[in-house]
Protein backbone atom coordinates (compact mmCIF):
# COMPACT_ATOMS: atom_id res chain seq x y z
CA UNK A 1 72.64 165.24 20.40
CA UNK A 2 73.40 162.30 18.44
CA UNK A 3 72.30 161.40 15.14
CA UNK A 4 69.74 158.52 15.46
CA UNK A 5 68.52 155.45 13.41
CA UNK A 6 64.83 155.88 11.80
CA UNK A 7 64.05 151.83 11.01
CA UNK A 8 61.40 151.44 7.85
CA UNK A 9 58.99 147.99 8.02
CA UNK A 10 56.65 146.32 5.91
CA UNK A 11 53.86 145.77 8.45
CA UNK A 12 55.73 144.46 11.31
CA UNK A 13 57.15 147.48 13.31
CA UNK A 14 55.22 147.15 16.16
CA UNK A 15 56.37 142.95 16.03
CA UNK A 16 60.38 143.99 15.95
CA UNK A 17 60.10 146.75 18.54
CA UNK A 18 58.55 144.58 20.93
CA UNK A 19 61.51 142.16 19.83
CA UNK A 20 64.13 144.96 20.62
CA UNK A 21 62.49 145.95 23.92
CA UNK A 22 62.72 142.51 25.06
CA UNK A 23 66.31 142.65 24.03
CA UNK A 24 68.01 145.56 25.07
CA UNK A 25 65.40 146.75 27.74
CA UNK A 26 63.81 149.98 28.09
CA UNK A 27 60.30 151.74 27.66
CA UNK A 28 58.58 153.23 24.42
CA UNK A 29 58.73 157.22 24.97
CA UNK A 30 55.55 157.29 21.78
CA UNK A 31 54.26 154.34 20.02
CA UNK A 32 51.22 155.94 17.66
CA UNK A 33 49.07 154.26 14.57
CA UNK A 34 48.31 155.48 11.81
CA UNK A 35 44.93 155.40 12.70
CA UNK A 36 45.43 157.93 15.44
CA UNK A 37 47.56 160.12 12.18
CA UNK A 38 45.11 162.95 10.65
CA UNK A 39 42.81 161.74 8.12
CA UNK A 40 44.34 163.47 5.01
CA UNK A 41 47.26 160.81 4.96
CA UNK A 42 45.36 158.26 3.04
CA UNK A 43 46.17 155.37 4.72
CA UNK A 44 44.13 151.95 3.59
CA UNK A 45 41.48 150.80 6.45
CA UNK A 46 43.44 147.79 6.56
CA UNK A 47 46.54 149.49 7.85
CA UNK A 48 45.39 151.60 9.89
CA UNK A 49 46.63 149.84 13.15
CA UNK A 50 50.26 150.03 11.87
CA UNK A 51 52.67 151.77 13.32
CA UNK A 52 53.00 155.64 12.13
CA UNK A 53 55.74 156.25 14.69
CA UNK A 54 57.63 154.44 17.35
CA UNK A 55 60.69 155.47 19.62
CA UNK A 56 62.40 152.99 21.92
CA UNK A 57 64.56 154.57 24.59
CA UNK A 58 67.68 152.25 25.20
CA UNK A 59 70.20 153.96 27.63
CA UNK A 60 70.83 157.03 26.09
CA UNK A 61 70.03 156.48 22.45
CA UNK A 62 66.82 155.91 21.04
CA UNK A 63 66.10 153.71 18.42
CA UNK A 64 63.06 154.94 16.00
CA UNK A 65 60.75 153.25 13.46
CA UNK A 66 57.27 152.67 11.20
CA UNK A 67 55.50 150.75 8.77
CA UNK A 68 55.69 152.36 5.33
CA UNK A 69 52.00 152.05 3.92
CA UNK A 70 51.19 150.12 0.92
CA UNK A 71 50.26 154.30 -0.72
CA UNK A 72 53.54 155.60 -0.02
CA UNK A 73 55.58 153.69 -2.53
CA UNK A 74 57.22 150.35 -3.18
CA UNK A 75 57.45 148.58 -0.07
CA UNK A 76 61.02 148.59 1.68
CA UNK A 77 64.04 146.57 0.55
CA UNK A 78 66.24 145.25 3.41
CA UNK A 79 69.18 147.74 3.08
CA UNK A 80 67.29 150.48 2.55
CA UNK A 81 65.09 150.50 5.32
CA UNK A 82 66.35 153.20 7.31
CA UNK A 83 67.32 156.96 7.98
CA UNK A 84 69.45 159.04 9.66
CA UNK A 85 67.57 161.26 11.62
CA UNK A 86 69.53 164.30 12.61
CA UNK A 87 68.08 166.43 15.86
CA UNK A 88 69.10 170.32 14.89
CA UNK A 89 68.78 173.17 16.95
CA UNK A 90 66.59 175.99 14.60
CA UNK A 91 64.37 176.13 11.56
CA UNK A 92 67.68 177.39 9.98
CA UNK A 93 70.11 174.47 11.07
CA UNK A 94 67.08 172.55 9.72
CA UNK A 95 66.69 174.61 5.70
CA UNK A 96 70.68 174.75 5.69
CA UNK A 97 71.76 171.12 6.30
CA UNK A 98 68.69 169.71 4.15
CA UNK A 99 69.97 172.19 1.55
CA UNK A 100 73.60 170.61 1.55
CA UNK A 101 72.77 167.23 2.00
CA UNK A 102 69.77 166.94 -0.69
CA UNK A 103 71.92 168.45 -3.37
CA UNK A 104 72.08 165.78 -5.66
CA UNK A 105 69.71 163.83 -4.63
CA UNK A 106 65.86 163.10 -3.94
CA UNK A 107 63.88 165.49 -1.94
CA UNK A 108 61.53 163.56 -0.33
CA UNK A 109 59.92 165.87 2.14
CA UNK A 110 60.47 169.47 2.32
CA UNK A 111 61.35 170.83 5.41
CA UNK A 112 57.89 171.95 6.63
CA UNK A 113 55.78 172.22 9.79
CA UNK A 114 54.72 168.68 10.80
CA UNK A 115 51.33 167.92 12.68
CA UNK A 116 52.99 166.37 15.39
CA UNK A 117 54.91 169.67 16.07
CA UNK A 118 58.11 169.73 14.43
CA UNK A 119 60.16 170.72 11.62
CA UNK A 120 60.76 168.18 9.71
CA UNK A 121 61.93 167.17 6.50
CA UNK A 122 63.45 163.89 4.54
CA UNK A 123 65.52 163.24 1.93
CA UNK A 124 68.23 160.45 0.18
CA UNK A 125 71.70 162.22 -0.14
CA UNK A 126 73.54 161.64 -3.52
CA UNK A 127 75.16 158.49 -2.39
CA UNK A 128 71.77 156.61 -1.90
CA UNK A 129 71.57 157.48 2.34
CA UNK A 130 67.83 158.31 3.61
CA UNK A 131 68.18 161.43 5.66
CA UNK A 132 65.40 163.34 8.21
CA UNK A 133 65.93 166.28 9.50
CA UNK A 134 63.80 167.30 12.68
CA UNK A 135 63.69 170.33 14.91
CA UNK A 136 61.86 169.96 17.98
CA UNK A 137 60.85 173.77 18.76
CA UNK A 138 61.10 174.65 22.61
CA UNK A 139 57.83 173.39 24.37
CA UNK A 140 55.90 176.96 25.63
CA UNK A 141 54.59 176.75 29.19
């Protein structure tokens, strides 16, 4: 699997991924608000038709994104609006490469169980490099 692209936006996510659609082609596989996110996140009223998550399948990559709400920091600086997002295979893949990679550097989510299902967990490396790390358990059925 390779390593994807997680773009960060300032209120216009869903505005640039219709953009890139109209570009390169393809279909949105998930396009949610945080609206539709649980309750607990906080999220002003006023934002709550921004984009919490969006993937963008073009050929066989996908291209990823959100807004970053006003309550979850400074808003994003060109440059540093984006993440590696790394696919692993295990809980243990997940714990051992956030492990290597956050040494040094900020943890910004522990790996943990995420409500949309997976493993998950984000950090920025010691060279300044936003990092996610997400395992996608087997679907049961």
């Amino acid at each position: 699997m390779p390593i994807l692209c997680y773009l960060h936006f300032n209120g216009n996510c869903r505005e640039a991924f219709e953009f890139y659609r109209s570009v390169f082609g393809g279909e949105f596989a998930m396009m949610t608000t945080f609206g539709e996110g649980p309750p607990d996140m906080g999220v002003p009223e006023a934002e709550a038709n921004n984009v919490m998550h969006v993937s963008l399948n073009m050929g066989d990559s996908v291209l990823m994104g959100s807004d970053m709400p006003s309550n979850f920091g400074p808003p994003r600086v060109i440059g540093d609006n984006f993440a590696l997002t790394y696919p692993t295979s295990s809980r243990e893949e997940t714990d051992d490469l956030f492990g290597k990679i956050s040494e040094g550097g900020t943890v910004t989510m522990l790996p943990e169980d995420a409500f949309w299902g997976a493993y998950f967990g984000a950090c920025t490396d010691k060279f300044g490099i936003n990092w996610q790390f997400n395992y996608e358990p087997p679907q049961e059925g």
